[in-house]
Structures are given as structure tokens and as C-alpha cells.
Protein backbone atom coordinates (compact mmCIF):
# COMPACT_ATOMS: atom_id res chain seq x y z
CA UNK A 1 -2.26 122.84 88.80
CA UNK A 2 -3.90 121.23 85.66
CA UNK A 3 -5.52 123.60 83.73
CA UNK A 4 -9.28 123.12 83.85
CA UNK A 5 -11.76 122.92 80.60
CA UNK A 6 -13.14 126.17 80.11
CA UNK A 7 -17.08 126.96 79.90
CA UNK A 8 -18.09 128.33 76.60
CA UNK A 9 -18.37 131.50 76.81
CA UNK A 10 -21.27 133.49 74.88
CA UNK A 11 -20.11 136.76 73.49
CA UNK A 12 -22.22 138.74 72.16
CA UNK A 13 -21.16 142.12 70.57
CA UNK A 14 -23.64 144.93 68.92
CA UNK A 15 -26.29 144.51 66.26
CA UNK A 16 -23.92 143.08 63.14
CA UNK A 17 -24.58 144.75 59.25
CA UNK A 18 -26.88 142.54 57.39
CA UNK A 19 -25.13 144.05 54.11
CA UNK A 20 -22.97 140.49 54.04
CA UNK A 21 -26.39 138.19 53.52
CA UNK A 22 -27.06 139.86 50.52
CA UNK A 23 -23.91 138.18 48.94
CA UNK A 24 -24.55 135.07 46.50
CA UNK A 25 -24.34 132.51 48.40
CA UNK A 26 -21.59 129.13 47.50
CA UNK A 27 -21.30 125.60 47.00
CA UNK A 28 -25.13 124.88 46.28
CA UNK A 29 -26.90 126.83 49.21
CA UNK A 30 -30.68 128.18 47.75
CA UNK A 31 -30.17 131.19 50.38
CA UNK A 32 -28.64 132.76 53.12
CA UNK A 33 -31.50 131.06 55.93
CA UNK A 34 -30.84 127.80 54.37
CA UNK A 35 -29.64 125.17 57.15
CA UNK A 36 -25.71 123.93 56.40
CA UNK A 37 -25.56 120.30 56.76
CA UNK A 38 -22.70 119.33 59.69
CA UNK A 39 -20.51 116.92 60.58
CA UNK A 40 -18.49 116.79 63.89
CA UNK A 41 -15.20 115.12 64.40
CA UNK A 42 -14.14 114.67 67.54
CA UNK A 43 -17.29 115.28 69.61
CA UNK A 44 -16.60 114.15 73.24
CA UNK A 45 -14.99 117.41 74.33
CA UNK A 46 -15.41 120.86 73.47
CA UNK A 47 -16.38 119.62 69.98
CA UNK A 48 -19.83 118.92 72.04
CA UNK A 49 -19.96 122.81 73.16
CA UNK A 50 -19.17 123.60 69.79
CA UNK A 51 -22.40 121.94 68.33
CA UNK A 52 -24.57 122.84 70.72
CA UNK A 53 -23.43 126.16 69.42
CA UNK A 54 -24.39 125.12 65.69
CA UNK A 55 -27.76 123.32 66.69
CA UNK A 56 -29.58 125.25 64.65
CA UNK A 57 -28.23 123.73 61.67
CA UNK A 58 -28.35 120.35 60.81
CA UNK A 59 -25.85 118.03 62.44
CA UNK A 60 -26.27 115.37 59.83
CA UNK A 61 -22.61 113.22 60.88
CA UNK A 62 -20.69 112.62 64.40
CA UNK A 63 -16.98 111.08 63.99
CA UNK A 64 -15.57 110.24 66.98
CA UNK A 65 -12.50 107.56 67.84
CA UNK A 66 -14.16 106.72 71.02
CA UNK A 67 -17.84 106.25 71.00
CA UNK A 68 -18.30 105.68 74.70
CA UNK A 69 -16.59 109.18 75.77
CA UNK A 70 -18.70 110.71 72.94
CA UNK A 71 -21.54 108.86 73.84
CA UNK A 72 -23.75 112.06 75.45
CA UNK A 73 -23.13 113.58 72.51
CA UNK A 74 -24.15 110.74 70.10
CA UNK A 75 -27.40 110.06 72.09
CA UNK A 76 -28.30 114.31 71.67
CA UNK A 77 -28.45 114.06 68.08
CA UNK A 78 -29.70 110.78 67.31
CA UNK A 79 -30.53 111.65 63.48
CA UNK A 80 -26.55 112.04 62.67
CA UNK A 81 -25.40 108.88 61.08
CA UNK A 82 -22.28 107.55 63.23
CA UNK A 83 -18.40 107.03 62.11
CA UNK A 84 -15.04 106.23 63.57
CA UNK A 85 -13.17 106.93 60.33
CA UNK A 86 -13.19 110.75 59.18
CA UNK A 87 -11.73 109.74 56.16
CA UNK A 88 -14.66 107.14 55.29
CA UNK A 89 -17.32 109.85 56.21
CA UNK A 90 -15.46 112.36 53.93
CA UNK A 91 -15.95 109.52 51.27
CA UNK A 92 -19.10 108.09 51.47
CA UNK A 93 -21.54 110.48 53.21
CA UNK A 94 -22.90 113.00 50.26
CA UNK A 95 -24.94 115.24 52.30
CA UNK A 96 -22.21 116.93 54.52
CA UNK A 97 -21.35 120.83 53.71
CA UNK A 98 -19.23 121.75 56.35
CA UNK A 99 -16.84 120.03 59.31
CA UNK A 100 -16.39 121.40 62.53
CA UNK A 101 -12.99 119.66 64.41
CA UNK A 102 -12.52 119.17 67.43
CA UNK A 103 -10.09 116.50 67.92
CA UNK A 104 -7.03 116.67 69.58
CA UNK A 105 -4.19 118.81 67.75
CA UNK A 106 -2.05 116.84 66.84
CA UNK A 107 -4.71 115.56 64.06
CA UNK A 108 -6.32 119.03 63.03
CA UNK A 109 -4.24 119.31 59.91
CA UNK A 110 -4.45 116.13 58.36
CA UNK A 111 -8.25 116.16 58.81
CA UNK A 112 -8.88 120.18 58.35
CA UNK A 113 -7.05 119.10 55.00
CA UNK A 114 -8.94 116.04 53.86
CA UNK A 115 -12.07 118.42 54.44
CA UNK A 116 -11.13 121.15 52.74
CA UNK A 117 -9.74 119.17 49.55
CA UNK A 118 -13.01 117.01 49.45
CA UNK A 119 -15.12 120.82 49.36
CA UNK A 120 -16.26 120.86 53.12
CA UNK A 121 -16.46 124.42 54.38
CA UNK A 122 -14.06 123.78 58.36
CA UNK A 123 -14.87 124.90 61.68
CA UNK A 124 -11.22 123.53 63.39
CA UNK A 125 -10.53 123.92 67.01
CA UNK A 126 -7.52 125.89 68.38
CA UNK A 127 -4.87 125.59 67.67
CA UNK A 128 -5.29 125.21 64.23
CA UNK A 129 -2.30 122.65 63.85
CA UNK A 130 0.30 120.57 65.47
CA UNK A 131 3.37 122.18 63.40
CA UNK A 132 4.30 125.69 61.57
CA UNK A 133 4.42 123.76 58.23
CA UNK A 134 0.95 122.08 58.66
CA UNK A 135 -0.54 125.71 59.62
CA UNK A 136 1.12 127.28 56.56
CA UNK A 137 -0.18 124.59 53.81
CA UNK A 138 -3.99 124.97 55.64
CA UNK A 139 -4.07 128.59 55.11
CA UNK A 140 -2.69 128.26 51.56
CA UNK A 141 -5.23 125.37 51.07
CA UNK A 142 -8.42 127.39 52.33
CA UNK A 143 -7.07 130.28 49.63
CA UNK A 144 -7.20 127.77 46.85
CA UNK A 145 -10.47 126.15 47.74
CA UNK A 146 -12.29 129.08 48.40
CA UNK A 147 -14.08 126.58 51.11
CA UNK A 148 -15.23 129.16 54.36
CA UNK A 149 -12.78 128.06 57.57
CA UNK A 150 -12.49 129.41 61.04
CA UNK A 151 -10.21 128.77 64.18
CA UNK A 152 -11.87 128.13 67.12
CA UNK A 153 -10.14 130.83 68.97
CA UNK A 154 -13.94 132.52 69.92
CA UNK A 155 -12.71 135.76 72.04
CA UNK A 156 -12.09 136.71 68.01
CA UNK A 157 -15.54 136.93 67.76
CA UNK A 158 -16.26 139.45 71.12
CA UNK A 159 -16.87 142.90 71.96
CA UNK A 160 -13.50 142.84 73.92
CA UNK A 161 -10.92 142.16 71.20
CA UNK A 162 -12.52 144.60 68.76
CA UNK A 163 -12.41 147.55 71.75
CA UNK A 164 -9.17 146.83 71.85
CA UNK A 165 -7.84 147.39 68.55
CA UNK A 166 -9.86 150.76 68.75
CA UNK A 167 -8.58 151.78 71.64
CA UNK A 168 -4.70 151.55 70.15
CA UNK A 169 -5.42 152.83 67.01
CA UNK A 170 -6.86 155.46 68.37
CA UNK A 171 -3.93 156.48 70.00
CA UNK A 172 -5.18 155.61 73.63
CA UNK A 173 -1.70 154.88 75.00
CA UNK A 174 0.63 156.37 72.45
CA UNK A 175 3.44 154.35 70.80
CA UNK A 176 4.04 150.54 71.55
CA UNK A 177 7.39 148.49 71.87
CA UNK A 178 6.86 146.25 74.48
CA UNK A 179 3.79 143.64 75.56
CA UNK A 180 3.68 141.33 78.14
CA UNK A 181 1.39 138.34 77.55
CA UNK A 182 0.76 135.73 80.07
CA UNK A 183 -1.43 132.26 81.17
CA UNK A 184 -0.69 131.61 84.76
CA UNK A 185 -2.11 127.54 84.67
CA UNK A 186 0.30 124.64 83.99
CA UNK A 187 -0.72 121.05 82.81
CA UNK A 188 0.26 119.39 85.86
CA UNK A 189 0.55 116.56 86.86
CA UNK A 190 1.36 115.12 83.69
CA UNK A 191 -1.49 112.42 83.44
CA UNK A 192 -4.66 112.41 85.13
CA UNK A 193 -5.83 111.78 88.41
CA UNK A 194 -5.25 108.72 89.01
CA UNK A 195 -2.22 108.62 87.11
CA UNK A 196 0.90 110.96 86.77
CA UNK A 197 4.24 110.62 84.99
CA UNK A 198 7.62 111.02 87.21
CA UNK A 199 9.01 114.47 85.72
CA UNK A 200 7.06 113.67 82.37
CA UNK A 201 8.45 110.64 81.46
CA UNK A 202 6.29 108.09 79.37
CA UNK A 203 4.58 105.57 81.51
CA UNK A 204 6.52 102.16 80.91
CA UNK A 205 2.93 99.83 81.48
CA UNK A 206 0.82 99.14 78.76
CA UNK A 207 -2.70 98.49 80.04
CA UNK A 208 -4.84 97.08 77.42
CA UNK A 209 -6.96 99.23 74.79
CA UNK A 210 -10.14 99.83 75.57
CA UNK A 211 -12.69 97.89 73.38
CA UNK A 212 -14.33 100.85 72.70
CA UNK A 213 -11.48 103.00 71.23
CA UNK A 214 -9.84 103.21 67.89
CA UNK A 215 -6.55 103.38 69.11
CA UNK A 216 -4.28 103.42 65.31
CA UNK A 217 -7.29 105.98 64.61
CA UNK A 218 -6.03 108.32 67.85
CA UNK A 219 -3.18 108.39 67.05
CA UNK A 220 -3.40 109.55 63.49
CA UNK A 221 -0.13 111.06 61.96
CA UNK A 222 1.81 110.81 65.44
CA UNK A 223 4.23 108.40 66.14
CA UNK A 224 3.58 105.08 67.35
CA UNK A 225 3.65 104.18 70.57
CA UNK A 226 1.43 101.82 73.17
CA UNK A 227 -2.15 103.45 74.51
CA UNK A 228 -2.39 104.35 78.70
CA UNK A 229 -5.06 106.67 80.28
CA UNK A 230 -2.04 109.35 80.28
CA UNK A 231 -2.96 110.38 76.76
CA UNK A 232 -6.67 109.72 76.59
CA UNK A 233 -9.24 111.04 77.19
CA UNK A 234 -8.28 114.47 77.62
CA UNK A 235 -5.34 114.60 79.12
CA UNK A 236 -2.95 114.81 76.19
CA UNK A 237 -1.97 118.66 75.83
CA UNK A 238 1.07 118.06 77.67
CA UNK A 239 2.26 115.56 75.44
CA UNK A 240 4.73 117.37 72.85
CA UNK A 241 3.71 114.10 70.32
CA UNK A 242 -0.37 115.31 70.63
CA UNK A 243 -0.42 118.36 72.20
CA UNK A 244 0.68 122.63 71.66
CA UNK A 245 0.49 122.89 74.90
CA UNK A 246 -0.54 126.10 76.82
CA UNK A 247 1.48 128.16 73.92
CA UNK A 248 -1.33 126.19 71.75
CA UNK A 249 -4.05 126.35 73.67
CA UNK A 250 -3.82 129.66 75.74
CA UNK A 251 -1.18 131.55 73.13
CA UNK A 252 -4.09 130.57 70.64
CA UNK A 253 -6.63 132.76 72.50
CA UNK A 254 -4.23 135.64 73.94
CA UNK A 255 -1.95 136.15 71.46
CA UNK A 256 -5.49 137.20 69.39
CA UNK A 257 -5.41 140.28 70.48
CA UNK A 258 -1.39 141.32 70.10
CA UNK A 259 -1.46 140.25 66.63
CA UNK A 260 -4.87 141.90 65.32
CA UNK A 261 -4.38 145.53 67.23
CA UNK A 262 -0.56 145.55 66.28
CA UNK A 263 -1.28 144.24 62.79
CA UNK A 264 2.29 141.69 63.60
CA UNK A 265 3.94 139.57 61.08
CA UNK A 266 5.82 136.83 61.20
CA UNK A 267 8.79 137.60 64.21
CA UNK A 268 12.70 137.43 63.06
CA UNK A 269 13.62 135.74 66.68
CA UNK A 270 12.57 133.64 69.47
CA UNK A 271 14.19 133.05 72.40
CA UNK A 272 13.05 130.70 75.32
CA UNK A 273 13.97 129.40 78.73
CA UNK A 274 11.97 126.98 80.30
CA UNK A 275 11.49 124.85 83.24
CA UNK A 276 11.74 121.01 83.55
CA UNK A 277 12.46 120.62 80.02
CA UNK A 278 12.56 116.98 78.98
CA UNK A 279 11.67 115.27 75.63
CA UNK A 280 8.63 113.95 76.15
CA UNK A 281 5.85 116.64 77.86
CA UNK A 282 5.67 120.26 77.69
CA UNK A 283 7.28 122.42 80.41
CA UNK A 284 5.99 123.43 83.16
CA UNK A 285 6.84 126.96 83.20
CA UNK A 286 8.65 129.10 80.35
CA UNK A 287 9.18 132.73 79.52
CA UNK A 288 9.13 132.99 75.83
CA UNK A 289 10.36 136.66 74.06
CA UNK A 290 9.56 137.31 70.25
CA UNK A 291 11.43 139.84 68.15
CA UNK A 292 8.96 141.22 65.30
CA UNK A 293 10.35 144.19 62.99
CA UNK A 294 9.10 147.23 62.32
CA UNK A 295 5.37 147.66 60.18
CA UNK A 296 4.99 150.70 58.38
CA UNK A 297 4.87 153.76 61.35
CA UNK A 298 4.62 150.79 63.89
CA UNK A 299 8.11 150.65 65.86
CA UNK A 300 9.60 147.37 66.06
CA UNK A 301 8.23 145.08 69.14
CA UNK A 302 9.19 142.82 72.31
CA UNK A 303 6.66 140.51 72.72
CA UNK A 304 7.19 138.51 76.18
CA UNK A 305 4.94 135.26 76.78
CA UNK A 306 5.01 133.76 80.49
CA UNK A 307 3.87 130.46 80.36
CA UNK A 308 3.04 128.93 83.73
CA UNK A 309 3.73 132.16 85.76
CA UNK A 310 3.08 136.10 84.97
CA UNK A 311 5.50 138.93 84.09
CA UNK A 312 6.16 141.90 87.39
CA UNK A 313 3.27 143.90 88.59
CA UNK A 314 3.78 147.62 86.55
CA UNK A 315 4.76 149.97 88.99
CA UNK A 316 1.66 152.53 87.47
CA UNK A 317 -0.40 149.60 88.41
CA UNK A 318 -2.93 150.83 90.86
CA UNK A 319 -2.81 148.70 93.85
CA UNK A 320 -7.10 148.02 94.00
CA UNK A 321 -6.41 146.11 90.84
CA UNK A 322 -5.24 142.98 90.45
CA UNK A 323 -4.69 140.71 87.28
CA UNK A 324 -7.13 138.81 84.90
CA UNK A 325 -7.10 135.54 87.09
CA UNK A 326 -5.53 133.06 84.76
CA UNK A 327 -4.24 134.87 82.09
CA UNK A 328 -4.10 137.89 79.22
CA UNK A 329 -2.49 140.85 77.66
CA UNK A 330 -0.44 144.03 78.99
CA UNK A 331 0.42 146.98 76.10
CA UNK A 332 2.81 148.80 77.37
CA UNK A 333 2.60 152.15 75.57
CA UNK A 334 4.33 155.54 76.17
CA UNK A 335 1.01 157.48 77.21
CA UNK A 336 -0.41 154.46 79.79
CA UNK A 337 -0.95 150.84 79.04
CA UNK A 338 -3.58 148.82 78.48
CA UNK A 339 -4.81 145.45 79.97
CA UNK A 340 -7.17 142.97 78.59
CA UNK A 341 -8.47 139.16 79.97
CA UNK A 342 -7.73 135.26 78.10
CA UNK A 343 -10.05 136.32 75.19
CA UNK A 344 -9.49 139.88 74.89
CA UNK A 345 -12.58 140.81 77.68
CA UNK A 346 -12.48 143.11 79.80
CA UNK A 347 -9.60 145.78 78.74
CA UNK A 348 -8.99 148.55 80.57
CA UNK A 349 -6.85 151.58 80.46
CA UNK A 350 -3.97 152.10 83.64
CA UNK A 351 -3.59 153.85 85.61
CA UNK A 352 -7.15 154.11 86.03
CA UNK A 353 -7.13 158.16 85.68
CA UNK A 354 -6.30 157.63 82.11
CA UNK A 355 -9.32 154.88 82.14
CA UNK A 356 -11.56 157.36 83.54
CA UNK A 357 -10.59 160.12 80.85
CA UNK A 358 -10.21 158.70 77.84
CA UNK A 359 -12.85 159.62 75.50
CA UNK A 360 -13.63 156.27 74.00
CA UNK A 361 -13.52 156.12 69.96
CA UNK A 362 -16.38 156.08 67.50
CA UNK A 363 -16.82 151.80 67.10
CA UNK A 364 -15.62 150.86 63.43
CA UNK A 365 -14.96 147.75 63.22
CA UNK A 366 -17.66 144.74 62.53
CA UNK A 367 -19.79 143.65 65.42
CA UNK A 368 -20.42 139.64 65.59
CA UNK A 369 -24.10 139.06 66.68
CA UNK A 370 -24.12 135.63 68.52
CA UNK A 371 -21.61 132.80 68.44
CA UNK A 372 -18.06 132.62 67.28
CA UNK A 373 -19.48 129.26 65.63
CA UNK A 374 -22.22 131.32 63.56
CA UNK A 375 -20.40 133.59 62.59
CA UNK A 376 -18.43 130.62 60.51
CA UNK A 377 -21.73 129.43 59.36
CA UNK A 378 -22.75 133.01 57.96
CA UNK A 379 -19.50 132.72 55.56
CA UNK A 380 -20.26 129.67 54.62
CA UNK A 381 -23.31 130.63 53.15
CA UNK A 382 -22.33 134.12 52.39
CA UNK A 383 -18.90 133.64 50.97
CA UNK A 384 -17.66 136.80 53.03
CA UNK A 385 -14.77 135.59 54.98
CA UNK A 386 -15.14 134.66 59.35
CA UNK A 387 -13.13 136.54 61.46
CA UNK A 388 -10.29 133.86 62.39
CA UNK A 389 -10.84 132.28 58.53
CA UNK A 390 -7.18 130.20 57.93
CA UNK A 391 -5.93 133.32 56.52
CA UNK A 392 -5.76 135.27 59.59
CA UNK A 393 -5.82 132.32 62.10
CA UNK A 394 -2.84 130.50 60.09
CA UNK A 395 -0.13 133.34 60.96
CA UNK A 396 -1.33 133.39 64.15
CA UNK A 397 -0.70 129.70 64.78
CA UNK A 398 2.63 130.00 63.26
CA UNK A 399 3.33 132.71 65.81
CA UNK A 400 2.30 130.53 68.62
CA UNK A 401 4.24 127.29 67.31
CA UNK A 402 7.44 129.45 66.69
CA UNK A 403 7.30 130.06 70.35
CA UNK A 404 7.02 125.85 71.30
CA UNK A 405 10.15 125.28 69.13
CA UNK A 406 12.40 128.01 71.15
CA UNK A 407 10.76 126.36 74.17
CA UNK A 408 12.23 123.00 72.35
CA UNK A 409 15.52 123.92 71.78
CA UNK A 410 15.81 126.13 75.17
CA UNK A 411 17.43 128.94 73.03
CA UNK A 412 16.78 131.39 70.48
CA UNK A 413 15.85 130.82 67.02
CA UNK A 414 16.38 132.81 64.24
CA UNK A 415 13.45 133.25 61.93
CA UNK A 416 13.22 132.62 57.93
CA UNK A 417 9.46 133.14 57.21
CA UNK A 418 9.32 133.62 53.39
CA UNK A 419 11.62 130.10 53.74
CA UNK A 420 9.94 128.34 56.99
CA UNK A 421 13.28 127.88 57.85
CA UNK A 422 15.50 128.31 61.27
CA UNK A 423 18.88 130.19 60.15
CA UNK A 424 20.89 129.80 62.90
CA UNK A 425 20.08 126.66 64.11
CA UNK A 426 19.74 124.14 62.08
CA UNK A 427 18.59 120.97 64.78
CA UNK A 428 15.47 123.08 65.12
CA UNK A 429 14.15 122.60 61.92
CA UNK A 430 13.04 118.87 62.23
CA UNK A 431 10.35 120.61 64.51
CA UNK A 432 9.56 123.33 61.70
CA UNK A 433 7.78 119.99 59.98
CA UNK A 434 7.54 117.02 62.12
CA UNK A 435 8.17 113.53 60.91
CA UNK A 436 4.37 112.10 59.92
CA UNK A 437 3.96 107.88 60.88
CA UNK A 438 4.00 105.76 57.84
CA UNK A 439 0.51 105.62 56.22
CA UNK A 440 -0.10 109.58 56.75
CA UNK A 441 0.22 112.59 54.67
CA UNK A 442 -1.03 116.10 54.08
């Protein structure tokens, strides 16, 4: 089945310190309650959910390729002066602080980039960017700047993730070497509704473009190729050329957790096998496994991703329970396990005796009052780093991408990270840093 948008979800953890607004503030704000002037690119999709979450600030610029699909959004905030060009809006509009991105991902970098370098604090969607390289040269970027960034990955922001890390420091389940991570949905059909590809294979018509949309502007630092309905709007996260995929847009999200509570590096291997591999679209199912080292006390780690399907049922599993309905996390640990949701919600200790008697730990780390959004808009005017800042959410997005070029190559890559660099096989590396059209650069 296609995967369906998801609703934006509101977490909201325990009252957060108000030690962080005493901070002097950067790049010009008069005070902490001072309203950050926005602009939103890419504002027809969840870029509109991500506004509304920002509304109390002032949305002074909407840049969008395709006017009419953004249209609701252009008619709610009628004071934003209108662009089609990011780059001219970078360039000519004075007032804009910060960026919040939401376009599709194959264009996150270039544009996170052009923000960043030109001052602008960036919200950018998940996953942060279309390539390991690209994700990087942003978190190196944000460092120099000093500009505030955050991923849109939001469970970061909930009371869900944060229990979790707790819980495993703590000791909850004892020592870790295996996890099993999982999003049951596949983008299928490749398409849309009225529309599908034969086994992913590009569609060989070439309607006309739409009056309306900027098609050269779409299509950004991707290769060229003729507009159809199968890419836009929407439906292009199958598309290897625009789109991460579920490891991108899932991974993003459930990954999170693995990588904050197990405090994981860069892996030394990835191996994939997938199913209906062809050039063109993403597969529709894959099991991905990741290899990370040792870290510190930490033991080494398996790290299986099931992409389109979901590891065994534990045999300790207690049969009333059943899994987070589309996808999350399993820590397998040598006292009991733990199992948490998409975003990090919801964990849970198994077997449930060991849920019922754990003595839950005193709560240490940072509570985020309201939205994942905010809390971006707090460092912007505090200077104390967001949660997912480029830093953090950078990594993580390498992790992720690592996993789409096994998937690529239907093998197992060995992993260079101080070098960005596949050791053992070398056809894998054009995918390390893809091939940018003429006319585009980082």
C-alpha cells in the first residue's frame, strides 16, 4: 500500500527550564519574546503543517514551485510576499531571519545551504538531504555559521524518545547487541492513483507542464528528465532521483531513537537485500543490517532495518500485545527488551512483568514544552542549540542514506567515515555524492 501523509502530531513533554531564555540572544533579535521573521519553501505539503506550527511568528515569505498546490496555504497568510525562486527570495527579501524547508528531498541541501550561507537560521524537513555527502557539508556548514538548524524529525522533540534513553541507561534491560527496527508501509504503486509505473519503470508519455508549475525549478539539482503526474505533486518518494524513500522518510523518524539511547556512530558495514530492485524507484521491500563498533563500555551492535515488512514476533512477546501498527523500534537486551512506536511513543518494557516492575528512573534529560517547530525557534533566539540541530540530525541522515546505498548495490558495503568513502566497493561510491545537473552546486 502507499504510505499515507501523516497528521502532525503534538507532543508535548513536561514543563521545559527557562534557564536557556536568559542566554543573549543572536543575529539582531532585541529579546527572547521577539517574533522571528519566516519564510517557507515548499509550502503545499507538510511545509503547511509546519507553519501552522510557527504561526505565532511572523511568516513574512512563502516559496513554492507550484502556486496552485500551495495555494491554501498562500491564501492563509496573505501578508507573506510570494516567490517561485528560493534563491531570488534569499537575495532580495531583507526582512527574513529564518527558513523552514519543506520541499521535496532531493532539494533540501542545495537550499538548506543557500540559507544558511546567506545567515538564515533553517528549519529543513526530514530527511535532511538527498546524499551522505550533502548531509555531511550541512552539518559542517551549520558549525561554521553558527546559524540555529533543526531536522524535522519531531518524535525528537517528545516525551517518548527521551523515556527511552532513560530507561537504557538506566540499565532497564541490561546489555544491548542487537535491535530490530522496522516500517511496515511501502510506496506502492509507484505513481498515483490514476497513474502507476509497470515494476517502476519511468513513464514513456510526456503530458504537458502544467502552466502553473516551475518545472526546471522542481527539479533543482536532479537530473533532467520530462515532467508527468508520477513525480508531482507528492508522489515522488519512490523515485531514487527525488526521493530517500521509506529509509528517508521512516529511518529518519525511527532510527531517532537507536542512535540517541545507544549514543551510535557512524557503522563500519551495510549489507542489504531487497525486493524488486530496479534503477529507477525504490524497492518495495528490503531488510537492511548495519554493523556499528564498539563505544566506550557499549558492546558492538546489529542493527536490522525491515523496510516494507517487520522482523519475527520475540518469543517473550506476550501474546495480548501486538506491534506499533506501521512501524518502530525493538532493543533487544539481556535482562528484557524494550519496544517503542514511529517517533519513539509509546515504549514499553517486555515481557510485561518486567514493565510492571521496573521502577522507572528519576527524568534527566530536557523536557520540550510545545512543538518540535518551537523548539527551533527558541534556539534561534537563544543561541542554545535544538534538539535535532545539523549536528546531531546530520549523522543521523548519514546513517539512514548508508542504508539506501546497500539497498543500491544489493550487497554489503564497507564503511570509510573519516573518508566518506566505500572500501570494498568501489561502484558504490558515485552514490556516496551524486552527480548534480549542470547549473547546480553546493
Amino acid at each position: 500500500m502507499r504510505a499515507r501523509p501523516i497528521s502532525r502530531r503534538r507532543f508535548l513533554g513536561a514543563a521545559a527550564t527557562v534557564a536557556a531564555l536568559n542566554v543573549v540572544p543572536r543575529h539582531g533579535f532585541g529579546g527572547a519574546n521577539d517574533k522571528l521573521n519566516i519564510a517557507g519553501i515548499g509550502v503545499g505539503g507538510m511545509g503547511a503543517a509546519n507553519l501552522e506550527a510557527l504561526a505565532s511568528q511572523n511568516i513574512v515569505a512563502l516559496c513554492d514551485v507550484d502556486p496552485d498546490y500551495a495555494s491554501p496555504t498562500l491564501k492563509k497568510y496573505p501578508q507573506a510576499r510570494v516567490w517561485a525562486d528560493y534563491r531570488q527570495m534569499l537575495e532580495q527579501q531583507k526582512d527574513i531571519e529564518a527558513v523552514m524547508i519543506a520541499t521535496p528531498d532531493h532539494t533540501h541541501a542545495v537550499i538548506s545551504m543557500a540559507a544558511m550561507r546567506a545567515g538564515k537560521h533553517v528549519y529543513c524537513q526530514k530527511p535532511l538531504t538527498h546524499d551522505v555527502y550533502e548531509a555531511r557539508r550541512l552539518a559542517q556548514v551549520a558549525k561554521e555559521t553558527g546559524v540555529a538548524t533543526q531536522m524535522g524529525n519531531q518524535g525528537h522533540s517528545a516525551e517518548g524518545i527521551r523515556s527511552v534513553c532513560e530507561w537504557i541507561w538506566d540499565g532497564a534491560i541490561g546489555e544491548i547487541q542487537t535491535v530490530d527496527a522496522w516500517c511496515s508501509l511501502s510506496y506502492y504503486p509507484w505513481g498515483h492513483a490514476g497513474w502507476s509505473s509497470k515494476w517502476g519503470t519511468r513513464p514513456q508519455d510526456t503530458p504537458p507542464v502544467p502552466p502553473h508549475l516551475n518545472w526546471n525549478l522542481w527539479l533543482g539539482p536532479a537530473p533532467e528528465r520530462p515532467y508527468h503526474p508520477a513525480y508531482h505533486p507528492a508522489v515522488w518518494r519512490c523515485w531514487w532521483d527525488f526521493g530517500c524513500g521509506m529509509m528517508g522518510d521512516r529511518g529518519a523518524h525511527t532510527l531517532d531513537a537507536v542512535v540517541w539511547a545507544l549514543k551510535l556512530g557512524p557503522p563500519v558495514s551495510v549489507e542489504a537485500t531487497s525486493c524488486g530492485l530496479n534503477p529507477d524507484t525504490h524497492p518495495l521491500s528490503a531488510i537492511v543490517t548495519y554493523r556499528f563498533p564498539a563505544r566506550g563500555s557499549l558492546p558492538p551492535l546489529r542493527l536490522t532495518w525491515y523496510e516494507g515488512t517487520r522482523p519475527p514476533r520475540p518469543d517473550d512477546m506476550d501474546e495480548e500485545l501486538d506491534w506499533p501498527p506501521e512501524g518502530g523500534a525493538l532493543f533487544n537486551g539481556t535482562k528484557g527488551k524494550l519496544m517503542c512506536g514511529v517517533y519513539g511513543e509509546g515504549p514499553r518494557l517486555l515481557p510485561q512483568s518486567l514493565n510492571k516492575a521496573y521502577p522507572r528512573p528519576t527524568k534527566t534529560l530536557l523536557r520540550i514544552t510545545g512543538s518540535h517547530e518551537m523548539d527551533w525557534v527558541r534556539a534561534c533566539k537563544t543561541g542554545q542549540p535544538a534538539g535535532s540541530e545539523f549536528g546531531y540530525s546530520g549523522p543521523l541522515t548519514e546513517t539512514c542514506l548508508l542504508g539506501n546505498i546497500a539497498k543500491r548495490v544489493d550487497g554489503r558495503i564497507e564503511w570509510d567515515a573519516a573518508d566518506l568513502k566505500v572500501t570494498n566497493l568501489a561502484e558504490a561510491n558515485r552514490y556516496v555524492r551524486t552527480e548534480y545537473r549542470r547549473g547546480w552546486s553546493l
